[in-house]
N, C-alpha and C. Protein backbone atom coordinates (compact mmCIF):
# COMPACT_ATOMS: atom_id res chain seq x y z
N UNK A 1 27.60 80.26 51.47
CA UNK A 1 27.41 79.20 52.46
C UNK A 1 25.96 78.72 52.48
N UNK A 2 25.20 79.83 52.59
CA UNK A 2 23.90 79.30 52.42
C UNK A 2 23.18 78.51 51.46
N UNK A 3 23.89 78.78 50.20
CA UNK A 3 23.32 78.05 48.83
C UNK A 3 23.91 76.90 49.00
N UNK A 4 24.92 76.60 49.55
CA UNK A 4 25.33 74.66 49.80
C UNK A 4 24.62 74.35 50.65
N UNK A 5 24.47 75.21 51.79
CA UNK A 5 23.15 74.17 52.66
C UNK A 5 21.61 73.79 52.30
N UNK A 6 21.74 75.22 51.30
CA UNK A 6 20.02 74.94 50.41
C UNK A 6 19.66 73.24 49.72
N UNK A 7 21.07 73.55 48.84
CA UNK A 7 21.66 72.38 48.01
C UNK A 7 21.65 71.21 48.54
N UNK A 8 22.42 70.97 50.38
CA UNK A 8 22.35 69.67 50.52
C UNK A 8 21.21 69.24 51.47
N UNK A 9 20.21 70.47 51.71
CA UNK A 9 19.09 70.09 52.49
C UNK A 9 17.93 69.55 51.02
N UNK A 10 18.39 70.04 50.35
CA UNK A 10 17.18 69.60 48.89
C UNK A 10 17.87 67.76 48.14
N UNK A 11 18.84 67.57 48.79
CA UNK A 11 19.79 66.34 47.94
C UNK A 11 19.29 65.18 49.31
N UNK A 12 19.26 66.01 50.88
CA UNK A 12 18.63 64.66 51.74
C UNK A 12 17.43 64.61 51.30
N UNK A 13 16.58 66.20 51.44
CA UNK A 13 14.74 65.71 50.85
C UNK A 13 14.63 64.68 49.99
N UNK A 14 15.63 65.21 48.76
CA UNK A 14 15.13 63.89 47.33
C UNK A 14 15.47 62.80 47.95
N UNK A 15 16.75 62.35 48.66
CA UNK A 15 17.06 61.26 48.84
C UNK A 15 15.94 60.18 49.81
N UNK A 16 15.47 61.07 50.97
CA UNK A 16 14.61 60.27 51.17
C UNK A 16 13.34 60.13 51.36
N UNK A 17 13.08 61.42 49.95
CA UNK A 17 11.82 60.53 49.30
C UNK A 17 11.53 59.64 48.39
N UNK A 18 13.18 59.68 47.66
CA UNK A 18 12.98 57.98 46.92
C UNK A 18 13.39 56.97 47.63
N UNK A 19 14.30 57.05 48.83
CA UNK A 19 14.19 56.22 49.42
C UNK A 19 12.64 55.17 50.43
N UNK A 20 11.99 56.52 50.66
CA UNK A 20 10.67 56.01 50.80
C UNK A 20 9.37 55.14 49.65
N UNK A 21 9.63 55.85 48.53
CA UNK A 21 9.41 55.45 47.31
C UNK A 21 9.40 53.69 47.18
N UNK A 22 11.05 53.57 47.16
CA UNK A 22 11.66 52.53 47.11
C UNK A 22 10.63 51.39 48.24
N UNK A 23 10.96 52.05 49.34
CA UNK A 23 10.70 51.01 50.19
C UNK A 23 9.11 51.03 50.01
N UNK A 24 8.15 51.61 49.76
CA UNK A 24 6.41 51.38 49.37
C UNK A 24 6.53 50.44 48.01
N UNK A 25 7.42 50.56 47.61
CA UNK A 25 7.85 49.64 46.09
C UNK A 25 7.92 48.76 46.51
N UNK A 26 8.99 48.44 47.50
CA UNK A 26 9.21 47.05 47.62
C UNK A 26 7.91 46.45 48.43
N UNK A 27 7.16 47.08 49.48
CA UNK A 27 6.49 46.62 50.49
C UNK A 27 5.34 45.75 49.33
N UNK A 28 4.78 46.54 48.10
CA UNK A 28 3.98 46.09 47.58
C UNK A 28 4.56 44.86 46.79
N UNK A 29 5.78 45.42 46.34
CA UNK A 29 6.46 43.85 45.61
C UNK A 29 5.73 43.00 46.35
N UNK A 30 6.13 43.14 48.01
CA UNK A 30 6.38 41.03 49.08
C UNK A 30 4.87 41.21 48.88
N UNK A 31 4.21 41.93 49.17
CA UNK A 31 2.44 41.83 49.06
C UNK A 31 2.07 41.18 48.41
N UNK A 32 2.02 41.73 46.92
CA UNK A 32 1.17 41.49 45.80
C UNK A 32 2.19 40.33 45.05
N UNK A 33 3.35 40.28 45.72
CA UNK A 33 4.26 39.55 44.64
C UNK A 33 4.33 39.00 43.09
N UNK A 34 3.56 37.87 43.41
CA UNK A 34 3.26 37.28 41.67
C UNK A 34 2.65 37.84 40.97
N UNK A 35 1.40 38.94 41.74
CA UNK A 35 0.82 39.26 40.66
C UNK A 35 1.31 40.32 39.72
N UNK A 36 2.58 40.82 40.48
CA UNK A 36 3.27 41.66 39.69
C UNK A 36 3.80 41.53 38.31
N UNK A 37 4.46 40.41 38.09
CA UNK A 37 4.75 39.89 37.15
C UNK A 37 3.89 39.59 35.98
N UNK A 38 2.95 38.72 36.88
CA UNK A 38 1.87 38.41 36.28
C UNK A 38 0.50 39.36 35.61
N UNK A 39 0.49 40.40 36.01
CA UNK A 39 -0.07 41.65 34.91
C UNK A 39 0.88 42.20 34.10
N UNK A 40 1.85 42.71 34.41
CA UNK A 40 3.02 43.15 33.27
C UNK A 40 2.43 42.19 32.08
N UNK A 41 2.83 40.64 32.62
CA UNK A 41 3.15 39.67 31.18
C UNK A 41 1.74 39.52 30.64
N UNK A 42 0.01 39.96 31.16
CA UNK A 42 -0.90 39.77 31.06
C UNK A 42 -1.05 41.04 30.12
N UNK A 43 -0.92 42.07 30.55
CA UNK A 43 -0.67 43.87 29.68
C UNK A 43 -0.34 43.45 28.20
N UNK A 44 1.09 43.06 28.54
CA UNK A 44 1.93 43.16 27.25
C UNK A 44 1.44 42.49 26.47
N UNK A 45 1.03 40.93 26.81
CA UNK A 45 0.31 39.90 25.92
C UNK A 45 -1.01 40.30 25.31
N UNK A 46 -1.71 41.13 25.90
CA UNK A 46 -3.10 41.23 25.40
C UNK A 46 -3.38 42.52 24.27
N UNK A 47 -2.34 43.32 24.66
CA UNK A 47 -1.57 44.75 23.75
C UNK A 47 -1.25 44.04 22.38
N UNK A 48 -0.41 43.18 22.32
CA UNK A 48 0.12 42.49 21.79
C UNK A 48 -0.72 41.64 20.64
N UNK A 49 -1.70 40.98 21.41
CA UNK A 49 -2.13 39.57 20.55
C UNK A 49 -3.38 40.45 19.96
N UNK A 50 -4.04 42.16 20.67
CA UNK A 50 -5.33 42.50 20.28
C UNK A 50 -4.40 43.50 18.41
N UNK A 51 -3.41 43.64 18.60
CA UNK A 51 -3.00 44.24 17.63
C UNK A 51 -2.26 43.25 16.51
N UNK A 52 -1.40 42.36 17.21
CA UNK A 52 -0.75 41.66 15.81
C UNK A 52 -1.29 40.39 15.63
N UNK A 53 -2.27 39.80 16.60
CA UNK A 53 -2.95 38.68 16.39
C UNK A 53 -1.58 37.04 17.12
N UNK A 54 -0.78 38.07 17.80
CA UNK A 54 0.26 36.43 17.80
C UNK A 54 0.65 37.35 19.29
N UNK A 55 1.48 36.27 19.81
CA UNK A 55 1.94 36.57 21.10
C UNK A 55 3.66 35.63 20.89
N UNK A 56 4.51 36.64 21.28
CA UNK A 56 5.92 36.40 21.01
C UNK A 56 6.95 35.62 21.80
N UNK A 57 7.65 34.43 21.51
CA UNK A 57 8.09 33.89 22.27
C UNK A 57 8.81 34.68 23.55
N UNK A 58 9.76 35.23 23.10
CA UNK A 58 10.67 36.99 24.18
C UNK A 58 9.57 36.78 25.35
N UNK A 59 8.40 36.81 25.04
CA UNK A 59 7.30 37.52 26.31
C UNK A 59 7.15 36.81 27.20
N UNK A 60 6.51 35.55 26.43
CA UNK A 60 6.31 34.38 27.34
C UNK A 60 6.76 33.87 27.73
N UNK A 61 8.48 33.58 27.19
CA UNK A 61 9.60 32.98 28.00
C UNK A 61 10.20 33.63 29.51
N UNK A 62 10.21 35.29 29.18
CA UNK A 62 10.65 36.52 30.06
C UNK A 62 9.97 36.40 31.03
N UNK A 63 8.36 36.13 30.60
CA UNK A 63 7.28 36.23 31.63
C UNK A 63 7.82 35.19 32.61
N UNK A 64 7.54 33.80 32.29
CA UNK A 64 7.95 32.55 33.06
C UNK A 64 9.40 32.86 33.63
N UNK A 65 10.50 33.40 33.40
CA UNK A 65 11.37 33.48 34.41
C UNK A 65 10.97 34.69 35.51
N UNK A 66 10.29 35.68 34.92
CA UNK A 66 10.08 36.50 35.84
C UNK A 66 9.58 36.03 36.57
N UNK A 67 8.24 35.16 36.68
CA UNK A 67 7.16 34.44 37.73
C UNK A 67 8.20 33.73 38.49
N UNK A 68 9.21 32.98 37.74
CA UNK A 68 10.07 31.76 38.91
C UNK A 68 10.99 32.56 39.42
N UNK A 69 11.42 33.39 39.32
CA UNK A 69 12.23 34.26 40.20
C UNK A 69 11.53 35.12 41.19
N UNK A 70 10.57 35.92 41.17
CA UNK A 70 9.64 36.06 41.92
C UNK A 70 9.14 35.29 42.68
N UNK A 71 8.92 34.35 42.74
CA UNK A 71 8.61 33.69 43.57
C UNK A 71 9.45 32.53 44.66
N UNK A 72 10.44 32.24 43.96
CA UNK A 72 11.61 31.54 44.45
C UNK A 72 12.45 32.55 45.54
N UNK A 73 12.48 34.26 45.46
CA UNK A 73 12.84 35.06 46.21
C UNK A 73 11.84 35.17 47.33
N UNK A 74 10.43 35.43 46.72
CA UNK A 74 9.51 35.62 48.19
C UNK A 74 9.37 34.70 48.95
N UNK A 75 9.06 33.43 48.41
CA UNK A 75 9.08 32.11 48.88
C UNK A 75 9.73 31.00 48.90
N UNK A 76 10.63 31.04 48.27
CA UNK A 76 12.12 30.17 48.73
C UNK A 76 11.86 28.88 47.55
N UNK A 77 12.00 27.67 48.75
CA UNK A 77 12.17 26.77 47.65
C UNK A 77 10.44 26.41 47.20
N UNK A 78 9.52 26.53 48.03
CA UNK A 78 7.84 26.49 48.04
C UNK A 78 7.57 27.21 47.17
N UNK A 79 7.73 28.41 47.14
CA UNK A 79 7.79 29.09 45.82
C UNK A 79 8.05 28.67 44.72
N UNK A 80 9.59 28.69 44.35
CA UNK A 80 9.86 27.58 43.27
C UNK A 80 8.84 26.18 42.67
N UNK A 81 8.76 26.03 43.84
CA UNK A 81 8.23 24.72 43.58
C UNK A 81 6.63 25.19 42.96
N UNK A 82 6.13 25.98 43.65
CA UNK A 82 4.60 26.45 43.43
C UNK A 82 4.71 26.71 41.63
N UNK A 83 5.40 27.46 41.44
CA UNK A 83 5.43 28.11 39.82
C UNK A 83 6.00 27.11 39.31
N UNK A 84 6.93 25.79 39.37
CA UNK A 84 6.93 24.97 38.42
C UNK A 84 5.74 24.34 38.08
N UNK A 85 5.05 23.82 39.17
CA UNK A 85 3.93 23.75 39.30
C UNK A 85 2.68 24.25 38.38
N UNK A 86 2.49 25.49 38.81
CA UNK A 86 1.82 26.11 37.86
C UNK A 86 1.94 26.06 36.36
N UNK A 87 3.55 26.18 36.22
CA UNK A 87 3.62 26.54 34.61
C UNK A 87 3.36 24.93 33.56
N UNK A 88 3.67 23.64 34.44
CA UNK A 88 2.98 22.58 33.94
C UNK A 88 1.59 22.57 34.03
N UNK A 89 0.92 22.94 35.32
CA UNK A 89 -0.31 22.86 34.73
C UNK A 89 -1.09 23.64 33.93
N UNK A 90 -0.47 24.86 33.62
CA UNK A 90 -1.43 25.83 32.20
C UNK A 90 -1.06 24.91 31.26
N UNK A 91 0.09 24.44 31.14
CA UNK A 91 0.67 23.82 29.90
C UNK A 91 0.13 22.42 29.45
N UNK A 92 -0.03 21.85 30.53
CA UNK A 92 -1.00 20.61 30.21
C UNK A 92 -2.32 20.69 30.18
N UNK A 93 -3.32 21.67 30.76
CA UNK A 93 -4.38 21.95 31.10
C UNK A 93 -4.87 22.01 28.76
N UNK A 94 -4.28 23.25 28.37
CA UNK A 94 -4.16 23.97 27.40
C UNK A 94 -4.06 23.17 25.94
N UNK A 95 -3.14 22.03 26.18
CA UNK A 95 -2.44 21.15 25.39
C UNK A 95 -3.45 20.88 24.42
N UNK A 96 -4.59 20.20 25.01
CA UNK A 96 -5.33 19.64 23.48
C UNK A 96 -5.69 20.30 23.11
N UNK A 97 -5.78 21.63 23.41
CA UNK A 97 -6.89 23.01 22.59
C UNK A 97 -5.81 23.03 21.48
N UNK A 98 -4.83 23.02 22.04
CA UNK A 98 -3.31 24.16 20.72
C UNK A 98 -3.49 22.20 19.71
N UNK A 99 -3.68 21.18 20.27
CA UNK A 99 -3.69 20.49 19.16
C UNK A 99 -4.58 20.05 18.13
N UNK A 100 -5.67 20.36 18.74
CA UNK A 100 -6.97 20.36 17.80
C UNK A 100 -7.10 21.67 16.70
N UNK A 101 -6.03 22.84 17.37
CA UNK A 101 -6.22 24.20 16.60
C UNK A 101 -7.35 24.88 16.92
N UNK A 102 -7.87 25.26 17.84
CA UNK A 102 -8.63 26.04 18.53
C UNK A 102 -8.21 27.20 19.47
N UNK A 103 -6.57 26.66 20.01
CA UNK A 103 -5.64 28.13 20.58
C UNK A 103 -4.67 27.71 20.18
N UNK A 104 -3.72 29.07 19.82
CA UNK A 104 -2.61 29.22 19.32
C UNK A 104 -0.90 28.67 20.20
N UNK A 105 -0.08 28.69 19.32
CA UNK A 105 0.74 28.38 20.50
C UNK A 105 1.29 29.37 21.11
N UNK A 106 1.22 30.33 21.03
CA UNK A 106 0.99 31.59 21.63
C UNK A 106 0.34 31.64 23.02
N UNK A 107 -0.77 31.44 23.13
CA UNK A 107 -1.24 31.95 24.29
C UNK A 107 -1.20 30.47 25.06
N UNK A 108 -1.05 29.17 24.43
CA UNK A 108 -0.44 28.19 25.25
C UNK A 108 0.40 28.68 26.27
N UNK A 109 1.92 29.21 25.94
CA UNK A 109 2.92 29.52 26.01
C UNK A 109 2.73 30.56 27.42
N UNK A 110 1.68 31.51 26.79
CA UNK A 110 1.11 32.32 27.91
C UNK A 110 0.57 32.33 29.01
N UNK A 111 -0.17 31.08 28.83
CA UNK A 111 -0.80 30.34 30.15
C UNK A 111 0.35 29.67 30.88
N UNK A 112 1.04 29.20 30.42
CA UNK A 112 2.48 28.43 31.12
C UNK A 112 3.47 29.56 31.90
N UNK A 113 3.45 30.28 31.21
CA UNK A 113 3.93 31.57 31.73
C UNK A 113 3.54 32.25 33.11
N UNK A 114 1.98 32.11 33.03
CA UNK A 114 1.43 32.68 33.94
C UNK A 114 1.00 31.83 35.32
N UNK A 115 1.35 30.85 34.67
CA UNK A 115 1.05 29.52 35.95
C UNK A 115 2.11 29.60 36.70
N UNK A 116 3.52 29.59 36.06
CA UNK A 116 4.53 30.61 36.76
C UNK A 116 4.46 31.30 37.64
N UNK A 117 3.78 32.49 37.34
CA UNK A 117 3.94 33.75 37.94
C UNK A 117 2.85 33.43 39.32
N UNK A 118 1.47 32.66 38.47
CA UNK A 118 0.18 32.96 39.62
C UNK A 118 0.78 31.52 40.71
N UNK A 119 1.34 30.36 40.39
CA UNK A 119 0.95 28.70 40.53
C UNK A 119 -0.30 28.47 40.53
N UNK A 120 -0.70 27.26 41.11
CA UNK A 120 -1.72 25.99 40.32
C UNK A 120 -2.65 27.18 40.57
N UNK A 121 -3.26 27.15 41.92
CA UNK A 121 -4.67 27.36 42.41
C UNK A 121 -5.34 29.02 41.63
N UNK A 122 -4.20 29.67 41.78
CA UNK A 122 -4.63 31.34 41.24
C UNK A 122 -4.93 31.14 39.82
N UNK A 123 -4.20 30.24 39.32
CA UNK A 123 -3.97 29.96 37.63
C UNK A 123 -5.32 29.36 37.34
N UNK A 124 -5.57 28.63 37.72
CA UNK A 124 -7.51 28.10 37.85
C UNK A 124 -8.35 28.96 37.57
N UNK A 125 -8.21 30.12 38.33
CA UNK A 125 -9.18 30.57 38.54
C UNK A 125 -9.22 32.17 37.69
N UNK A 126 -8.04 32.12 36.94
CA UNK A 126 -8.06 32.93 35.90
C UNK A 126 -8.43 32.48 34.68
N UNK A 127 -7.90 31.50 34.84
CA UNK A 127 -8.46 30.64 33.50
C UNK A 127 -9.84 30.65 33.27
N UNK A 128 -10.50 30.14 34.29
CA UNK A 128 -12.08 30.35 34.37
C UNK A 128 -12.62 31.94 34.50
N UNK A 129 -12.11 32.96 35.01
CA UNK A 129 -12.14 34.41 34.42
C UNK A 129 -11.75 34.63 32.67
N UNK A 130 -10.99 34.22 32.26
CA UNK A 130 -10.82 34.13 30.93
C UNK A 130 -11.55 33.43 29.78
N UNK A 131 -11.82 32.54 30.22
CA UNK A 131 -13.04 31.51 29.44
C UNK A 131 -14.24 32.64 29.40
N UNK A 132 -14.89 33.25 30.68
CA UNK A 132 -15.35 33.62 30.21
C UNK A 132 -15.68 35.28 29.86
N UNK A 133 -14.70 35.93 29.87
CA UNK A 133 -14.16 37.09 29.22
C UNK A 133 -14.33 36.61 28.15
N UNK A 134 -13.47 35.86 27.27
CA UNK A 134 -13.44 35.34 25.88
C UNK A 134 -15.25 35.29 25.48
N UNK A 135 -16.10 34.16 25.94
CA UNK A 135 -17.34 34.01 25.97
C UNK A 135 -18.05 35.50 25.78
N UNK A 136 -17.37 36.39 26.57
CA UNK A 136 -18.59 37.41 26.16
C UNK A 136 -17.86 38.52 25.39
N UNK A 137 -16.61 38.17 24.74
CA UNK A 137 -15.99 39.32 23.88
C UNK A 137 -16.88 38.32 22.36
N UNK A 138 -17.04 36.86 22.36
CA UNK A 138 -17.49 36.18 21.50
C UNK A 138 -19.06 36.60 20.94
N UNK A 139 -19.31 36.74 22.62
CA UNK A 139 -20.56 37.38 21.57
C UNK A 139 -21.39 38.55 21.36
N UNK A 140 -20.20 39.52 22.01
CA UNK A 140 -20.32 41.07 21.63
C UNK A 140 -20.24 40.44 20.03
N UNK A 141 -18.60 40.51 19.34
CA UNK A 141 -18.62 40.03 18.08
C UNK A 141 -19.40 39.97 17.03
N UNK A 142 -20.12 38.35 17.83
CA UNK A 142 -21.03 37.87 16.94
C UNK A 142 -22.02 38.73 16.57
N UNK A 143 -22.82 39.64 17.85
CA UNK A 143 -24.26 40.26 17.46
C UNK A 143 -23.47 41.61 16.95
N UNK A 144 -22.06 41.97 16.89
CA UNK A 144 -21.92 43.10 16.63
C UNK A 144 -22.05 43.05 14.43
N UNK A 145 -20.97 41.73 14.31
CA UNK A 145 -21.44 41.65 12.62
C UNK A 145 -22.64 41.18 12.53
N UNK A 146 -23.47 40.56 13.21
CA UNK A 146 -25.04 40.32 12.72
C UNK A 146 -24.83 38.97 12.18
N UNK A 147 -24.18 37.86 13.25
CA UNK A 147 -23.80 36.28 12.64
C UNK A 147 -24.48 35.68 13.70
N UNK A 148 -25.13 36.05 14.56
CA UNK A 148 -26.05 35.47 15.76
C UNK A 148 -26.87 33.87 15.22
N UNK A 149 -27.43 34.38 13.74
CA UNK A 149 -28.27 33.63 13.74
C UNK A 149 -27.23 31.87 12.45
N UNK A 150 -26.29 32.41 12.29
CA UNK A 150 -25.70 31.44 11.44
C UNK A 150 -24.59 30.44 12.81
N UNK A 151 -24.40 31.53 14.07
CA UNK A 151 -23.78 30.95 14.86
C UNK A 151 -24.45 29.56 15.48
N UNK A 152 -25.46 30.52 16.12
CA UNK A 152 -26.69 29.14 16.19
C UNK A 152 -27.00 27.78 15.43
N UNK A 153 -27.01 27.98 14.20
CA UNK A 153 -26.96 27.34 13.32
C UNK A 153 -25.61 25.91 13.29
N UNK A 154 -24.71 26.71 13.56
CA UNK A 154 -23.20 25.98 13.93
C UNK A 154 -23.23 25.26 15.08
N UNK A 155 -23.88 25.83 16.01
CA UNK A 155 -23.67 25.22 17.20
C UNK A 155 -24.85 23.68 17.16
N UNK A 156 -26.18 24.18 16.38
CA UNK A 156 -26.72 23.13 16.36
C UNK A 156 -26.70 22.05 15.39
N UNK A 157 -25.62 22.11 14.54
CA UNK A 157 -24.61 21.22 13.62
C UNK A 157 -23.78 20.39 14.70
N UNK A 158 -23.30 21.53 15.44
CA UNK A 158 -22.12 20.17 16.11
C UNK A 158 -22.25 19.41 16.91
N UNK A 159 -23.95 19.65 17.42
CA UNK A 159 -24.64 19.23 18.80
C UNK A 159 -24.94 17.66 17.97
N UNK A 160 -25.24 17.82 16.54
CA UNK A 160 -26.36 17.05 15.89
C UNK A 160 -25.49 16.02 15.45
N UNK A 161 -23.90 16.54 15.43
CA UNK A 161 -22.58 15.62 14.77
C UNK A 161 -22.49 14.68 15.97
N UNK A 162 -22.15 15.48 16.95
CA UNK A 162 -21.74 14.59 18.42
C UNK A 162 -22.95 13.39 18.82
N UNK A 163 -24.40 13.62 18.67
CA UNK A 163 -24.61 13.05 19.29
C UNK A 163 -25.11 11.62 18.11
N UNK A 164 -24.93 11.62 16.71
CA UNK A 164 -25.04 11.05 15.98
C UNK A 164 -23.64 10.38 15.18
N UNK A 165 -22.50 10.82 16.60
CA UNK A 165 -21.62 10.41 16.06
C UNK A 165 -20.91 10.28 14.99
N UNK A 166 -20.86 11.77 14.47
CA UNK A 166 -20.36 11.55 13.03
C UNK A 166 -19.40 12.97 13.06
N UNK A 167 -18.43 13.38 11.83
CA UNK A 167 -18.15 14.54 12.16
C UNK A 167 -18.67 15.74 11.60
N UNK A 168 -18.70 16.93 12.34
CA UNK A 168 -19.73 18.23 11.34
C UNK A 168 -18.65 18.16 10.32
N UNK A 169 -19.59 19.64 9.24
CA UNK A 169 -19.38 19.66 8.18
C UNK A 169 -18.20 20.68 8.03
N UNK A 170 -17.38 20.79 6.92
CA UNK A 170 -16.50 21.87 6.96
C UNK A 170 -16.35 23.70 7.01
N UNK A 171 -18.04 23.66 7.16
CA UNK A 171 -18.78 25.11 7.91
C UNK A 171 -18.14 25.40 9.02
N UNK A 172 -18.28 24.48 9.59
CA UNK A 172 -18.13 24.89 11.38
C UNK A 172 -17.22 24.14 12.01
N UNK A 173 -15.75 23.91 11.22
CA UNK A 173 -14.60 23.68 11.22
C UNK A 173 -13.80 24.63 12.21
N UNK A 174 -12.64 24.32 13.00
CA UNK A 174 -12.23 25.07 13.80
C UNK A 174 -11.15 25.71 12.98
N UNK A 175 -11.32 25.35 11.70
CA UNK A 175 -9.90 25.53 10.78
C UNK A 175 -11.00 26.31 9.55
N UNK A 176 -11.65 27.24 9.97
CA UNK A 176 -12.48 27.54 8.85
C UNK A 176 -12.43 29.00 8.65
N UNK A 177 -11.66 30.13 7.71
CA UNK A 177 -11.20 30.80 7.84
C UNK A 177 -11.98 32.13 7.78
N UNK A 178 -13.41 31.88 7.57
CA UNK A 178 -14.59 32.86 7.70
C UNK A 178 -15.09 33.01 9.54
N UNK A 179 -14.59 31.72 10.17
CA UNK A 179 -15.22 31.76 11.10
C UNK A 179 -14.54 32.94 12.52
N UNK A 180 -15.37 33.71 13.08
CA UNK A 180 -14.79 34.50 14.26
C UNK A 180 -13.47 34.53 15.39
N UNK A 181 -12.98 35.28 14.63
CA UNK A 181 -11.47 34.94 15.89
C UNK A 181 -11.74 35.99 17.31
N UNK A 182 -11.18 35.27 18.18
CA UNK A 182 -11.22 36.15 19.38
C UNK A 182 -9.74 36.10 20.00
N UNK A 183 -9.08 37.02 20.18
CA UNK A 183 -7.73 37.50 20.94
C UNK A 183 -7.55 37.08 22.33
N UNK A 184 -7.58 35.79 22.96
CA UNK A 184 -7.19 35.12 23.95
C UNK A 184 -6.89 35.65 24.87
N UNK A 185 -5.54 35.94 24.20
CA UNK A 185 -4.62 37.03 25.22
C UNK A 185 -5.05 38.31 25.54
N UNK A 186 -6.27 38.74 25.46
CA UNK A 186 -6.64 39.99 25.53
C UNK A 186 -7.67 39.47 26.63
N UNK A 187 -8.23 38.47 26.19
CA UNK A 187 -9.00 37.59 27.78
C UNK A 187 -8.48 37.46 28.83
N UNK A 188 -7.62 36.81 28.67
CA UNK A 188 -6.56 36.52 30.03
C UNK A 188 -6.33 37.74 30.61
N UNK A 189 -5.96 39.05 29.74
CA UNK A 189 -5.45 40.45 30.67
C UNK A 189 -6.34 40.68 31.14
N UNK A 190 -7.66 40.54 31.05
CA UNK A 190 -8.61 41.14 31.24
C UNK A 190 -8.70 40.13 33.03
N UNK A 191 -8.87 39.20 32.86
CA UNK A 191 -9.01 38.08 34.10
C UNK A 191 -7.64 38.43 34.69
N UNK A 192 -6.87 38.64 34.72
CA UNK A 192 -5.48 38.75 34.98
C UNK A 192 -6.01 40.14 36.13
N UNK A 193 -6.40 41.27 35.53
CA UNK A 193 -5.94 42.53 35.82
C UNK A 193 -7.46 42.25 36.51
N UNK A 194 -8.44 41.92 36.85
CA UNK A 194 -9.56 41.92 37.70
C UNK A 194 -8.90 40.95 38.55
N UNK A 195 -8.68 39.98 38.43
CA UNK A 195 -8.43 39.02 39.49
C UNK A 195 -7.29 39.82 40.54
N UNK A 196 -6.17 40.71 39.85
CA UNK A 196 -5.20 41.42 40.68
C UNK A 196 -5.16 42.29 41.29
N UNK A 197 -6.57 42.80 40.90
CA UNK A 197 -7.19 44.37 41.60
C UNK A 197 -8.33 43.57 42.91
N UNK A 198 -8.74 42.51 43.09
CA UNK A 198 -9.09 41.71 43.80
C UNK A 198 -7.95 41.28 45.21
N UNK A 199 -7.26 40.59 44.23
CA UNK A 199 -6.19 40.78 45.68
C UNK A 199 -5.56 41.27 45.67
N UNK A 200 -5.16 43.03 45.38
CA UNK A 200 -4.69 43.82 45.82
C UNK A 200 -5.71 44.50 47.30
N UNK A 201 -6.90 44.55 46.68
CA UNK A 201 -7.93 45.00 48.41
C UNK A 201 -8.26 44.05 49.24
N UNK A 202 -8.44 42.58 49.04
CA UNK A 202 -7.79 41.98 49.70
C UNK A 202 -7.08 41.94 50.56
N UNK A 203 -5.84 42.42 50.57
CA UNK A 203 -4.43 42.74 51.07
C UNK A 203 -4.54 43.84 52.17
N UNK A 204 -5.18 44.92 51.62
CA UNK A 204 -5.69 46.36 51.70
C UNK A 204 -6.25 46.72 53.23
């Protein structure tokens, strides 16, 4: 007799401590909401693009429904509306970079994704965390191979093209296959996962 009561006093404990579990789960879900989504798809992407150099449609598509469902649950139709929102404006914001060939369509895709998850205003302001994450992974890089001084060089080519109206030379081409790549998506996680640890204490 005693070992069934052991048994079902140890089966309520578990039960409701995942039931407590559960509910600190969810409490942070309605909290932090988007940004939930929105680091997962920031993680995976930057894992992703720092190792295979590409970022996969699966992610960025998954990501963007995750953001519109998330948010269409916490916030109804405002919600909805916020992340359509968003995911046009990464997507238009982004557009001429992926057509000039300066970002991939990859992390296009990713930003649309995440405009989703964050909408307009949060999405801003990662972007501008990411710009310049990117900026200073650019020029760890640069001084790390010892191209500091040919970079310079480039930059004051294209200063000298623009303002003489002409176009630089095929050195300092955005299509030039010597020149420094930097992993985007490894920017964005980076702005992603500071900006979310921000308003998580925030919240706090």
């Amino acid at each position: 007799m005693w070992l069934l009561e052991t048994i079902q006093y140890i089966g309520m404990c578990a039960t409701a401590s995942l039931t407590a579990v559960l509910v600190l789960l969810f409490r942070a879900w309605r909290e932090l909401g988007p940004w939930t989504p929105a680091a997962g798809l920031a993680l995976c992407a930057g894992v992703w693009d720092a190792r295979w150099r590409r970022i996969p449609n699966w992610l960025t598509v998954s990501g963007a429904v995750a953001g519109i469902a998330t948010n269409a649950i916490l916030f109804h139709w405002l919600g909805l509306k916020m992340a359509l929102l968003g995911m046009l404006l990464g997507l238009a914001l982004l557009l001429p970079f992926v057509l000039v060939r300066s970002l991939g369509a990859g992390d296009w895709k990713l930003v649309g994704a995440l405009g989703a998850c964050l909408g307009p205003r949060p999405l801003l302001a990662v972007l501008f965390g990411a710009i310049l994450a990117a900026g200073a992974m650019a020029l760890v890089i640069i001084v790390w191979k010892g191209r500091l001084k040919q970079t310079l060089v480039n930059i004051i080519r294209m200063l000298a093209a623009v303002f003489s109206l002409r176009a630089p030379g095929p050195e300092v081409s955005l299509d030039n296959p010597e020149s420094t790549k930097i992993p985007f998506g490894v920017a964005v996680a980076v702005a992603v996962v500071l900006y979310g640890i921000a308003a998580a204490m925030g919240k706090a």
